[in-house]
Protein backbone atom coordinates (compact mmCIF):
# COMPACT_ATOMS: atom_id res chain seq x y z
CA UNK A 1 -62.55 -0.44 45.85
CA UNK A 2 -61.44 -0.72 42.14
CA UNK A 3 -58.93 -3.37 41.85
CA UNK A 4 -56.18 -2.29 39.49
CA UNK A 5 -53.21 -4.53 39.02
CA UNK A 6 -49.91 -3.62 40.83
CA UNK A 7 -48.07 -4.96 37.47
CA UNK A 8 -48.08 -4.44 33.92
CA UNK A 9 -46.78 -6.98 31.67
CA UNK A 10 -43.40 -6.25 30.31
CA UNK A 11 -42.57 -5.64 27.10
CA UNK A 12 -38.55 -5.53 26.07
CA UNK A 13 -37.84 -1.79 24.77
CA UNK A 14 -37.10 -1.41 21.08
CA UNK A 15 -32.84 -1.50 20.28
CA UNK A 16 -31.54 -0.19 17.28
CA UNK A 17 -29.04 -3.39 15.67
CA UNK A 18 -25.82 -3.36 16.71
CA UNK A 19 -23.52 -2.96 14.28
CA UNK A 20 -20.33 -5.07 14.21
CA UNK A 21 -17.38 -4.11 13.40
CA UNK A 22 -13.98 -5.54 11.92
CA UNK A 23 -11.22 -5.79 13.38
CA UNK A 24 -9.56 -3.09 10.92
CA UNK A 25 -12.85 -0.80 11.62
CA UNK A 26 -11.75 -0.90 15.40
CA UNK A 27 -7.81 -0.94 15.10
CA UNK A 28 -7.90 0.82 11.83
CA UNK A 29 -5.25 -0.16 9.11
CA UNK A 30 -2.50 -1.67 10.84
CA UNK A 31 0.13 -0.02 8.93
CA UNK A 32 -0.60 3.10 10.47
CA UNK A 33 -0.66 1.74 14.19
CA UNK A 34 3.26 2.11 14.57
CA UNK A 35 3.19 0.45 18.10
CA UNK A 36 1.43 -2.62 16.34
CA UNK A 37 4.15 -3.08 13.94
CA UNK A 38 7.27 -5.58 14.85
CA UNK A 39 10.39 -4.06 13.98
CA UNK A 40 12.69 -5.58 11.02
CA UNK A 41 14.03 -8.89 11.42
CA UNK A 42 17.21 -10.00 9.54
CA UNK A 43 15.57 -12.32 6.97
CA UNK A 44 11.49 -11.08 7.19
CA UNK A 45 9.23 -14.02 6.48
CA UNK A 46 5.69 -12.37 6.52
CA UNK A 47 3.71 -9.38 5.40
CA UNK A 48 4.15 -7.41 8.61
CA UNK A 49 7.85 -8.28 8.30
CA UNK A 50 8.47 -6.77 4.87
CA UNK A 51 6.69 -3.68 5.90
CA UNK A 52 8.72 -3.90 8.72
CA UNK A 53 12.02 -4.09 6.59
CA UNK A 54 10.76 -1.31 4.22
CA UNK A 55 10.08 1.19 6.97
CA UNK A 56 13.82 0.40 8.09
CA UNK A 57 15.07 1.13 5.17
CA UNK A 58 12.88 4.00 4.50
CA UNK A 59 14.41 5.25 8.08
CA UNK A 60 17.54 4.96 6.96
CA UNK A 61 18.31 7.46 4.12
CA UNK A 62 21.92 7.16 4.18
CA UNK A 63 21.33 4.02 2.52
CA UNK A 64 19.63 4.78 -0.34
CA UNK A 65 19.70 8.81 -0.67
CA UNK A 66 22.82 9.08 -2.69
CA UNK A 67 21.71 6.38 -5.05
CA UNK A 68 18.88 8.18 -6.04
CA UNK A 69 19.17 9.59 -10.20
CA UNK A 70 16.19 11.39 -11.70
CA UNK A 71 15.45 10.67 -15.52
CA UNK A 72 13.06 12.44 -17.35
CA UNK A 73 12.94 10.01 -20.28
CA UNK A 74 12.38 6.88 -18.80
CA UNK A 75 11.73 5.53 -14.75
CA UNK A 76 14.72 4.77 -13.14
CA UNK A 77 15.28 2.37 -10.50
CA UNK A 78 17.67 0.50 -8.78
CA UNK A 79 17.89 -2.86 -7.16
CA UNK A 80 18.94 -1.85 -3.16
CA UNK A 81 19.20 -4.90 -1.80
CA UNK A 82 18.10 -9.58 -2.28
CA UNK A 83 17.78 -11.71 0.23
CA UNK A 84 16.47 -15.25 1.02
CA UNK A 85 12.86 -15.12 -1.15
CA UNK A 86 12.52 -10.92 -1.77
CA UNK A 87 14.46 -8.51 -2.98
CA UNK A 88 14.01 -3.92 -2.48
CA UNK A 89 13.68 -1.66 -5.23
CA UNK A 90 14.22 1.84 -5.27
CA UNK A 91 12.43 3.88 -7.95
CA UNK A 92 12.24 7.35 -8.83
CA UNK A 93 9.09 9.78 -10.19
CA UNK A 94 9.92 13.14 -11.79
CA UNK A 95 6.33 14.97 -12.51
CA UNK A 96 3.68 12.99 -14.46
CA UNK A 97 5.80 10.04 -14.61
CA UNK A 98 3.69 6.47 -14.33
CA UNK A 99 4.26 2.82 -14.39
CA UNK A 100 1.24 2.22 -16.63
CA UNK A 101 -1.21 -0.01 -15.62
CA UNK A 102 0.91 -3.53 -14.28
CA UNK A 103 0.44 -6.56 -11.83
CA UNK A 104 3.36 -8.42 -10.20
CA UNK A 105 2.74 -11.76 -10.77
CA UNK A 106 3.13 -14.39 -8.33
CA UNK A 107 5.21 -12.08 -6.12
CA UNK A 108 3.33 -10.19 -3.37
CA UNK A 109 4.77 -6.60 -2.16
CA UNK A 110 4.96 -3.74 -0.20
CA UNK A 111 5.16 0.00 -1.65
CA UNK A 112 6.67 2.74 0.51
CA UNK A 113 6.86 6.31 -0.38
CA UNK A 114 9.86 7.64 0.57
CA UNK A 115 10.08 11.33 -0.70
CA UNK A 116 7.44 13.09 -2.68
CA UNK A 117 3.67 11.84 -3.26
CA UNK A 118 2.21 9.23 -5.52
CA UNK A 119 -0.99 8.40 -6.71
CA UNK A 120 -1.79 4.74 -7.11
CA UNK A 121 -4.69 3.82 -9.60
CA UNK A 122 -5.91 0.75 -8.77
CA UNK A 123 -9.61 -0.76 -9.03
CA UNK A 124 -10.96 0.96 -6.26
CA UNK A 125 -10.07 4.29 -7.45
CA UNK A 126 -7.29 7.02 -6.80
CA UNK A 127 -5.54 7.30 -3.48
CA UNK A 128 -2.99 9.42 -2.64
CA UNK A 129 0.36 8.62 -1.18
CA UNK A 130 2.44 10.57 0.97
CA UNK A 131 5.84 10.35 1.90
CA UNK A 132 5.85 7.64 4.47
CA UNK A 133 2.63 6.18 3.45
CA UNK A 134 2.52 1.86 2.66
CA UNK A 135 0.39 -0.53 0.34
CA UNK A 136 0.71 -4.04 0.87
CA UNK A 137 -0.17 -6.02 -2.20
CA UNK A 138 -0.98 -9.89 -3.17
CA UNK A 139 0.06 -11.50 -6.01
CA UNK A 140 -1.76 -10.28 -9.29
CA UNK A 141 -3.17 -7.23 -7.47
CA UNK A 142 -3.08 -4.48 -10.84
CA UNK A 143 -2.35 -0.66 -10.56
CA UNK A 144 -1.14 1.71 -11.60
CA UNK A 145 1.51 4.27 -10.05
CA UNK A 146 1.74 7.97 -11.04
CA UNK A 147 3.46 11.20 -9.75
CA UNK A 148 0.73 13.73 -10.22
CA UNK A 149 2.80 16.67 -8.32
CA UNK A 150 5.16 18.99 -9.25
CA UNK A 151 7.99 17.36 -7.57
CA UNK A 152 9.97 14.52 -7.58
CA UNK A 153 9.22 11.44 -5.73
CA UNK A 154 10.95 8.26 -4.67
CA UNK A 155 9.98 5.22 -3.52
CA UNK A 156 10.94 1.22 -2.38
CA UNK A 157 9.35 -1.76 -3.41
CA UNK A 158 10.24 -5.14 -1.60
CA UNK A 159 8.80 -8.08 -3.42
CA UNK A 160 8.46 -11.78 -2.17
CA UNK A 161 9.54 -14.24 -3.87
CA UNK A 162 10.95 -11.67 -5.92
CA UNK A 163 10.16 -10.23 -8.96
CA UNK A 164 9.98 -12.38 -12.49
CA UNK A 165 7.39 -10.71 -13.83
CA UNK A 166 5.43 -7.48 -14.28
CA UNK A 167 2.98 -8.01 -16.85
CA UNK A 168 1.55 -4.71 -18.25
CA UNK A 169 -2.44 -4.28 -18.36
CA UNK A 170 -3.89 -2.91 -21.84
CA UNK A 171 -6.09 -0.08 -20.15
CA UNK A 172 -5.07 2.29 -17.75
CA UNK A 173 -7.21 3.13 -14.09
CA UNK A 174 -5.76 6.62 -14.48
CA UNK A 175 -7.41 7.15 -17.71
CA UNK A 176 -11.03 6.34 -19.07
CA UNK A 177 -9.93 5.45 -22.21
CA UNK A 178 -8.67 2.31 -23.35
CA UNK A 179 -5.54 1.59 -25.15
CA UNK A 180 -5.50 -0.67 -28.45
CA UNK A 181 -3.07 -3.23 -28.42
């Protein structure tokens, strides 16, 4: 009688790595979860807060729709509202108007397209906004902000603290070029 063993040894089966994910790979950019979002509070304290306050706004046309003036020969904006540490912009685009090429500087913000698309140039490339659409920003964070379209545009800032400065970059994202000063 051949004597064969009743066991093999055991060898653990090849696994592929797992990959791990971030918590914005798995909830996906939180501006865009609306049920994630807290809704406005009277004076807004963080980042989520100011979103929160710009999407109010943004909801609210009646507040800012009349206000709105288009100018063809320079941007036009308005200051909407201050509070305790921010204050809300509203801006307007007509076609192939731009900011040129800016950062903030020590205020941090939040960018909401209200009507209209935008294109924001910033150092990882083009992206397109749509009406509704947020950035969130820190302080120094450069870009630039074009309407590309046919159409008009409008959007609200809200900066915290707000705004002292905007100091303008010598080269533009949108453009390969670079400008001479």
């Amino acid at each position: 009688m051949n004597s064969t063993p009743l066991s093999t040894p055991l060898t653990a089966p090849a696994t592929a790595p797992v990959a791990v994910e971030s918590d914005l790979q798995i909830a996906g950019d939180i501006l865009s979860v609306q049920h994630l979002l807290q809704p406005a509070r009277e004076h807004p304290a963080t980042v989520a807060e100011f979103a929160g306050l710009a999407r109010s706004i943004a909801a609210n046309r009646a507040e800012w729709e009349h206000l709105v003036e288009y100018d063809a020969t320079t941007r036009w904006y308005h200051r909407l509202r201050t509070g305790p540490g921010y204050e809300v912009w509203l801006l307007s685009w007509v076609p192939g108007q731009g900011s040129g090429r800016h950062d903030h500087g020590a205020s941090s913000g939040v960018m909401t397209v209200l009507d209209g698309e935008l294109t924001e140039h910033g150092s990882r490339g083009p992206l397109t906004l749509g009406s509704g659409a947020q950035r969130v920003f820190a302080p120094g964070y450069a870009h630039e902000v074009v309407n590309d379209t046919l159409d008009g545009a409008v959007s609200l800032h809200v900066y915290f603290p707000g705004l002292t400065e905007m100091p303008m970059h010598s080269c533009s994202p949108a453009r390969s070029e670079a400008l001479s000063v």
